[in-house]
N, C-alpha and C. Protein backbone atom coordinates (compact mmCIF):
# COMPACT_ATOMS: atom_id res chain seq x y z
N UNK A 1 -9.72 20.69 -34.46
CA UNK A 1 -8.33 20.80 -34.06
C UNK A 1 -8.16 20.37 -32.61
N UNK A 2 -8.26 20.44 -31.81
CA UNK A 2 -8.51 20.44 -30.65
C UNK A 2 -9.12 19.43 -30.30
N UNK A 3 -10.16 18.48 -30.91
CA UNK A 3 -10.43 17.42 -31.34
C UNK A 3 -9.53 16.10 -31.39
N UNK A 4 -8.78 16.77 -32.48
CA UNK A 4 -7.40 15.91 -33.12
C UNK A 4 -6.69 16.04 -31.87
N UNK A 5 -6.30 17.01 -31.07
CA UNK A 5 -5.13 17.28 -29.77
C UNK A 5 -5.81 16.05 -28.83
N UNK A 6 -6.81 15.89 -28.33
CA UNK A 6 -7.18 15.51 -27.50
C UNK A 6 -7.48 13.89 -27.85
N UNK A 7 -7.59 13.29 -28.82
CA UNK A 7 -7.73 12.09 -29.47
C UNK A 7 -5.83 11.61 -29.52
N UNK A 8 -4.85 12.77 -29.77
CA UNK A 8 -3.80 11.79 -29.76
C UNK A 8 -3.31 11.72 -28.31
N UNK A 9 -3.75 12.93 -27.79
CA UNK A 9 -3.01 12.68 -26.12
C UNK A 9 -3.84 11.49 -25.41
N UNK A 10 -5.19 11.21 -25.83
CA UNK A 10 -5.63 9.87 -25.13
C UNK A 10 -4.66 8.97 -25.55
N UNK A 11 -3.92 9.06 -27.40
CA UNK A 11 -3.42 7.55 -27.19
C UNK A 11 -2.51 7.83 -26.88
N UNK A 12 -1.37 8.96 -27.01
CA UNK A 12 -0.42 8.53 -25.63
C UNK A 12 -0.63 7.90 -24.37
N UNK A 13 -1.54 8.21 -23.57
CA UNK A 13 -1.96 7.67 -21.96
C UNK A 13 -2.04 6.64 -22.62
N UNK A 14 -2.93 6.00 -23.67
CA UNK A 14 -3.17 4.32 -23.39
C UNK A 14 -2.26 4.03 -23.65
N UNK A 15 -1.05 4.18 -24.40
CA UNK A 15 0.16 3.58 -25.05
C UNK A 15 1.13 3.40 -23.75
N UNK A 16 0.95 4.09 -22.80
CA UNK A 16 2.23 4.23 -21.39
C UNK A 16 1.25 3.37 -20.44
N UNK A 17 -0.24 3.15 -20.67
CA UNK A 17 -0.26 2.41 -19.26
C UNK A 17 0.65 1.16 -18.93
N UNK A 18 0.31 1.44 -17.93
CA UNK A 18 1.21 0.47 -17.18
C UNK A 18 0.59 -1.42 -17.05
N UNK A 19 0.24 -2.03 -18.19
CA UNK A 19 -0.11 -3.12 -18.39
C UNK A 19 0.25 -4.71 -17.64
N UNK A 20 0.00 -4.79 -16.49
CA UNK A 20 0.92 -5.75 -15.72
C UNK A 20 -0.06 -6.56 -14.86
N UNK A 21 0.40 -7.72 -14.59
CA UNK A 21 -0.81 -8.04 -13.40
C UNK A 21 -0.21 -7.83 -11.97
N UNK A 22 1.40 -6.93 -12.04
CA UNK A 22 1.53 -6.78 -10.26
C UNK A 22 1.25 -5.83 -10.02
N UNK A 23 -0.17 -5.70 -10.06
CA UNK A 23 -1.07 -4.31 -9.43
C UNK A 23 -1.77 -4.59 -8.42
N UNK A 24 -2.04 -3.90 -7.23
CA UNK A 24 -1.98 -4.28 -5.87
C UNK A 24 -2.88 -3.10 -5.56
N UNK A 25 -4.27 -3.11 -4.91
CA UNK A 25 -5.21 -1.96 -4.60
C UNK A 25 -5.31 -1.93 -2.57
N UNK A 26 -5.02 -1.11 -2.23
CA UNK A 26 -5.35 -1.18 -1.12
C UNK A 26 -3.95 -0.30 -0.41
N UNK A 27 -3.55 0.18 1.01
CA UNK A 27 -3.22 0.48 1.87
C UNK A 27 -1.81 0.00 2.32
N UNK A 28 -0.83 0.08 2.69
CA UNK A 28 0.59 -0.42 3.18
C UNK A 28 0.54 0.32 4.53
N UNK A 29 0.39 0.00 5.73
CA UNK A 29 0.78 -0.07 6.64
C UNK A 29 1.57 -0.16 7.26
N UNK A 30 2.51 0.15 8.56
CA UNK A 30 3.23 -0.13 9.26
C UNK A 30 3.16 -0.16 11.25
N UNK A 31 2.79 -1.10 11.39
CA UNK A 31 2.57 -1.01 13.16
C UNK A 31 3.34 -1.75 13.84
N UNK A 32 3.33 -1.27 14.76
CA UNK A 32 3.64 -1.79 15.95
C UNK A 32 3.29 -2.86 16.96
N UNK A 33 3.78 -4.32 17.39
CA UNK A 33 3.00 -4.98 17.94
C UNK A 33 3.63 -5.15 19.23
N UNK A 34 3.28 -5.15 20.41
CA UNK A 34 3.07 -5.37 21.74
C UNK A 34 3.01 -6.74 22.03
N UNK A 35 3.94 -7.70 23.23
CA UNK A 35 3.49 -8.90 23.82
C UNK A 35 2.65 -8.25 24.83
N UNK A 36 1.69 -8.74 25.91
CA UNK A 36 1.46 -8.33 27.43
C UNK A 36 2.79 -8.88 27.80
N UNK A 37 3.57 -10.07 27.97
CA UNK A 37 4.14 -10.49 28.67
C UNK A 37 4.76 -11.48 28.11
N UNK A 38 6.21 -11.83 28.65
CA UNK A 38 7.73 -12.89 28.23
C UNK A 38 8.22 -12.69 27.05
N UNK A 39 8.31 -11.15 26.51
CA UNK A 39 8.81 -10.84 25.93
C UNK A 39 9.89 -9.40 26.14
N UNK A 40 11.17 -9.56 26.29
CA UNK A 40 12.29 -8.83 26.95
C UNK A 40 12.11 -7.48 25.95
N UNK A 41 11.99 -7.54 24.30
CA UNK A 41 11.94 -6.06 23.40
C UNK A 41 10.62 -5.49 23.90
N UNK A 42 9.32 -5.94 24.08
CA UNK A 42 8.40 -5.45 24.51
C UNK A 42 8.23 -4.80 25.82
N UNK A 43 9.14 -5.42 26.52
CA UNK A 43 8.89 -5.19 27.83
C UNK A 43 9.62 -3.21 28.48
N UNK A 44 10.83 -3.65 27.09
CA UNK A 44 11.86 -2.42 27.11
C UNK A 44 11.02 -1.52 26.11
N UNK A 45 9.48 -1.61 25.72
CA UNK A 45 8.76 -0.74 24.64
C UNK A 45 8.96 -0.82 23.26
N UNK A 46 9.75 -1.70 23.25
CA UNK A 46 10.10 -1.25 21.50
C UNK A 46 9.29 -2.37 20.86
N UNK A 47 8.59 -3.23 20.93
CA UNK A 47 7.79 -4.31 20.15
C UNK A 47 8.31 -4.14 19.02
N UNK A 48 7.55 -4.51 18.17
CA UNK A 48 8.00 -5.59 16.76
C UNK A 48 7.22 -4.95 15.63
N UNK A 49 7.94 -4.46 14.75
CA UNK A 49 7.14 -4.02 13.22
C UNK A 49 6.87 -4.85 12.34
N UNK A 50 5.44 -4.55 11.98
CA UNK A 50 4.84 -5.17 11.06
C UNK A 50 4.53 -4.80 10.06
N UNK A 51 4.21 -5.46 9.14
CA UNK A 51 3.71 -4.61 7.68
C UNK A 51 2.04 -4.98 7.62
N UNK A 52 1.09 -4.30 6.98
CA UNK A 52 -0.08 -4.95 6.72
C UNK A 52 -1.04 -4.27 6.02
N UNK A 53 -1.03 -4.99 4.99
CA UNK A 53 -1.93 -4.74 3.58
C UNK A 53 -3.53 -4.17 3.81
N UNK A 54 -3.77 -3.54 4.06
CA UNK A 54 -5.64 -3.14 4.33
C UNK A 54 -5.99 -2.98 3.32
N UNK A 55 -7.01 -3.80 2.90
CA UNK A 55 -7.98 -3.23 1.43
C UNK A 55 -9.77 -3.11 1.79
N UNK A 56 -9.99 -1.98 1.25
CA UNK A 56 -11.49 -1.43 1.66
C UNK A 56 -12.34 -2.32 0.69
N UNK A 57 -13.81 -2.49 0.95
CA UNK A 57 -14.82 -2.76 -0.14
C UNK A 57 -15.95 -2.02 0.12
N UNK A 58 -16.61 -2.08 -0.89
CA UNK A 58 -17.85 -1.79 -0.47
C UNK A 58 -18.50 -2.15 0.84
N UNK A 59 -20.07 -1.57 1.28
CA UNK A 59 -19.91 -1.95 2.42
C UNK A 59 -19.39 -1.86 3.70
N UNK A 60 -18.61 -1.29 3.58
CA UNK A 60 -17.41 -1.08 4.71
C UNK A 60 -16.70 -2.31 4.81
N UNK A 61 -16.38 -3.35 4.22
CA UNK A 61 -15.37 -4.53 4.76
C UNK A 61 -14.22 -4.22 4.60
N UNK A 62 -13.63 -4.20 5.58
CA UNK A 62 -12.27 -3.89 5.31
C UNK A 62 -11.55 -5.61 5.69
N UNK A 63 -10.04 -5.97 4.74
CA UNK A 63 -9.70 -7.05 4.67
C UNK A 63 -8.28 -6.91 5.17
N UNK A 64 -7.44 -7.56 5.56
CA UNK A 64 -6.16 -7.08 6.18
C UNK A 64 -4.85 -8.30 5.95
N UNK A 65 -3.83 -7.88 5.49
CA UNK A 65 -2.88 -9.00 4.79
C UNK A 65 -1.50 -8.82 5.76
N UNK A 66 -1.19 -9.80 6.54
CA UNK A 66 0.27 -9.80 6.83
C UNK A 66 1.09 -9.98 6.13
N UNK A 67 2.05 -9.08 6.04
CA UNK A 67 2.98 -9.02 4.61
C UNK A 67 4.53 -9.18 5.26
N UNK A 68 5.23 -9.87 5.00
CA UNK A 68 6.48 -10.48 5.40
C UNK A 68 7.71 -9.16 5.24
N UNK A 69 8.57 -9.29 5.71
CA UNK A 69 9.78 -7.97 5.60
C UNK A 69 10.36 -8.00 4.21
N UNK A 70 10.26 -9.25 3.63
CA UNK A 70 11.25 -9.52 2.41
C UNK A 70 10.55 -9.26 1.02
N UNK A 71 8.86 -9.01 1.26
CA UNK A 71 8.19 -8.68 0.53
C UNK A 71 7.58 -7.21 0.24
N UNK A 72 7.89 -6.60 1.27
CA UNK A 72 7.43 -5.46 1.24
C UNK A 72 7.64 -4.15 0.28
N UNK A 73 8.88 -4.20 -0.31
CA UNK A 73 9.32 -4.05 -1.37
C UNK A 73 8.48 -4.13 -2.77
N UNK A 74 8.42 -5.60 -2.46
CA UNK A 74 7.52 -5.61 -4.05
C UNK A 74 6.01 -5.39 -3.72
N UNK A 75 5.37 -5.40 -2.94
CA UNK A 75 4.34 -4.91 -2.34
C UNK A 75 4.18 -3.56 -2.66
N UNK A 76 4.74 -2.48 -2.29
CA UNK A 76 5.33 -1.03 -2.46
C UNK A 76 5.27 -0.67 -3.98
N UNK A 77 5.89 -2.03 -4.66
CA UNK A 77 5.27 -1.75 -6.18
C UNK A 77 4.37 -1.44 -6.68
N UNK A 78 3.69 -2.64 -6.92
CA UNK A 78 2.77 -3.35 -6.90
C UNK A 78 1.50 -1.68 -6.60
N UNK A 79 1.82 -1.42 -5.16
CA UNK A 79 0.54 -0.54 -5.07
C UNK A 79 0.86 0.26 -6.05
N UNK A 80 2.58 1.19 -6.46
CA UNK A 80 2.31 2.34 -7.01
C UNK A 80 2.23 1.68 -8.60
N UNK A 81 2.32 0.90 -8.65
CA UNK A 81 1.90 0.12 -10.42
C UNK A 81 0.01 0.17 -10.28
N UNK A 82 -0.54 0.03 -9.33
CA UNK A 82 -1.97 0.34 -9.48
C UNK A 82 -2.42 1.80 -9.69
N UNK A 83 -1.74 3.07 -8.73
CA UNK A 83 -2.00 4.11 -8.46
C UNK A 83 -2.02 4.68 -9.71
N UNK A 84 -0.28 4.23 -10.61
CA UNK A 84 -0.10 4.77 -12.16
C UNK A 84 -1.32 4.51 -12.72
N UNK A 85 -1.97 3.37 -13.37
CA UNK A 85 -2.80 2.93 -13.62
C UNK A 85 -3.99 3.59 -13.34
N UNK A 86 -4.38 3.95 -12.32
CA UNK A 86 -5.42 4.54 -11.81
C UNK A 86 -5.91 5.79 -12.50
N UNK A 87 -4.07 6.40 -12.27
CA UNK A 87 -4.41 7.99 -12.53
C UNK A 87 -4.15 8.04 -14.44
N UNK A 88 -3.62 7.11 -14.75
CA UNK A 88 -3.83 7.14 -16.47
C UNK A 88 -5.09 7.14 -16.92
N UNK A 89 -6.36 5.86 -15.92
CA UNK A 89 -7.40 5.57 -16.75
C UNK A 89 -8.58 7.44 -16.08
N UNK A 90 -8.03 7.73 -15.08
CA UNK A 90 -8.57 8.74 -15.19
C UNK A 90 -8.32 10.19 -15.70
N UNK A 91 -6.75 10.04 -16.43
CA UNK A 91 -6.46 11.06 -17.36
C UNK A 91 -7.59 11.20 -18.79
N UNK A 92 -7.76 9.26 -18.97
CA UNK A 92 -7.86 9.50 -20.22
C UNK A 92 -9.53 9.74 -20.12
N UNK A 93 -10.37 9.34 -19.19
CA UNK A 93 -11.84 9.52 -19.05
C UNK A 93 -11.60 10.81 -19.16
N UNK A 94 -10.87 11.93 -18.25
CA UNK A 94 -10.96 13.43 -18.36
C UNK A 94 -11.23 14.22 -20.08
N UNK A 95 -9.91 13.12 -20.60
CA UNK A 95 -10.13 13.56 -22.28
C UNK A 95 -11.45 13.36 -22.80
N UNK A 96 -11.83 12.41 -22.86
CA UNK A 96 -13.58 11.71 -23.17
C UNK A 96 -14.18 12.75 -22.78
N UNK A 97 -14.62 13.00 -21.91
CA UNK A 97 -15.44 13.81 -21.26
C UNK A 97 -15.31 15.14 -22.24
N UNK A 98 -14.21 15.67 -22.68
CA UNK A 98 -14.05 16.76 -23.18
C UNK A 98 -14.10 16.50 -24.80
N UNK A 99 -13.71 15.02 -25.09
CA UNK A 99 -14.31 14.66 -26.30
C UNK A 99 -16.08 14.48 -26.71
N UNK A 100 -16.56 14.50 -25.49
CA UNK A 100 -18.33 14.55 -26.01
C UNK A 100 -19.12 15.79 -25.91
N UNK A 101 -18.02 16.96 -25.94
CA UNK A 101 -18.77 18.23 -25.34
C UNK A 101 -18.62 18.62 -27.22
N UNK A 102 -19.70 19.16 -27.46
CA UNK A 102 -19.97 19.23 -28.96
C UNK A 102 -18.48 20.23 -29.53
N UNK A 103 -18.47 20.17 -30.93
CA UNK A 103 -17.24 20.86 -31.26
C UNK A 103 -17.74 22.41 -31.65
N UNK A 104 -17.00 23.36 -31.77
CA UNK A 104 -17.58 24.61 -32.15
C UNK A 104 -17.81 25.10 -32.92
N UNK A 105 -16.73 24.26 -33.93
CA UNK A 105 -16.86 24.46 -35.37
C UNK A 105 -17.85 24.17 -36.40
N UNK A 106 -18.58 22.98 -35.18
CA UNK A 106 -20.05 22.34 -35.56
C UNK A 106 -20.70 23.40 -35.28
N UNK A 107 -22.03 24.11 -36.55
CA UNK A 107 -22.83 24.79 -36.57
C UNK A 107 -24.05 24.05 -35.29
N UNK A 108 -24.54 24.80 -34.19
CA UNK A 108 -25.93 24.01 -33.12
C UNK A 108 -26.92 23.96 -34.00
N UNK A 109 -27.58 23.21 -33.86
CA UNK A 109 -29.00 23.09 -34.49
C UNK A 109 -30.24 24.27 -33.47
N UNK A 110 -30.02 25.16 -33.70
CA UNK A 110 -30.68 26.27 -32.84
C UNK A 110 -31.69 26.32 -34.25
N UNK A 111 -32.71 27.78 -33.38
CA UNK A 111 -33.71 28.21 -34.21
C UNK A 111 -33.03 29.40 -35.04
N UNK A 112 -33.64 28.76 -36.04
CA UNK A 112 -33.44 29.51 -37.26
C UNK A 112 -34.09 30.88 -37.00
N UNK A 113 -33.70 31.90 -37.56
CA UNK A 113 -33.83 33.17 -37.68
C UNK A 113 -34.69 33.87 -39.08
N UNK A 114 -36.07 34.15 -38.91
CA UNK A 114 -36.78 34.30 -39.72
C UNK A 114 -36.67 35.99 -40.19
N UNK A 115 -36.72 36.21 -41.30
CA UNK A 115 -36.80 37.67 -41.75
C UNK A 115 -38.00 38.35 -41.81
């Protein structure tokens, strides 16, 4: 029973993932950039916002994307279309996991009990 519960709630999760290729892994940023000099907004402190994509790897490499104002938006997607994704494929491993733990209703193959 419980079996059966846990076999259809996996295929719900697979049935809702989120199947797309604008999935986007990594970091959204927002900084601040500074001229030293001949620039009048900088000079008054307020420099210039940027957007910028950081994605980790193994290794430690980290990779870094300038991302335009008009994009940022779909960028913003994009990551939480990965995150969904993420947390579905690890809903449904959670089920697995609880699908290989033996059932109870299954008699163990223990030692038999001699009279």
């Amino acid at each position: 029973m419980i079996r059966d519960r846990a076999l259809q709630t996996r295929e719900k999760l697979v049935g809702k993932l989120p199947v797309t290729g604008e999935l986007l892994r990594g970091s959204l940023l927002e900084r601040t950039v500074r001229h030293k000099s001949g620039c009048p907004k900088c000079a008054r402190g307020e420099g210039h916002q940027v957007h910028v994509l950081t994605v980790s790897y193994a290794g430690g490499r980290v990779r870094q994307f300038s991302v335009r104002r008009e994009r940022v938006a779909e960028v913003r997607r994009w990551l939480e279309n990965y995150q969904k994704l993420k947390d579905a494929i690890e809903a449904i491993c959670e089920l697995n996991h609880d699908l290989l733990r033996p059932d109870a209703a299954v008699p163990r193959g223990g030692r038999k009990k001699r009279d």
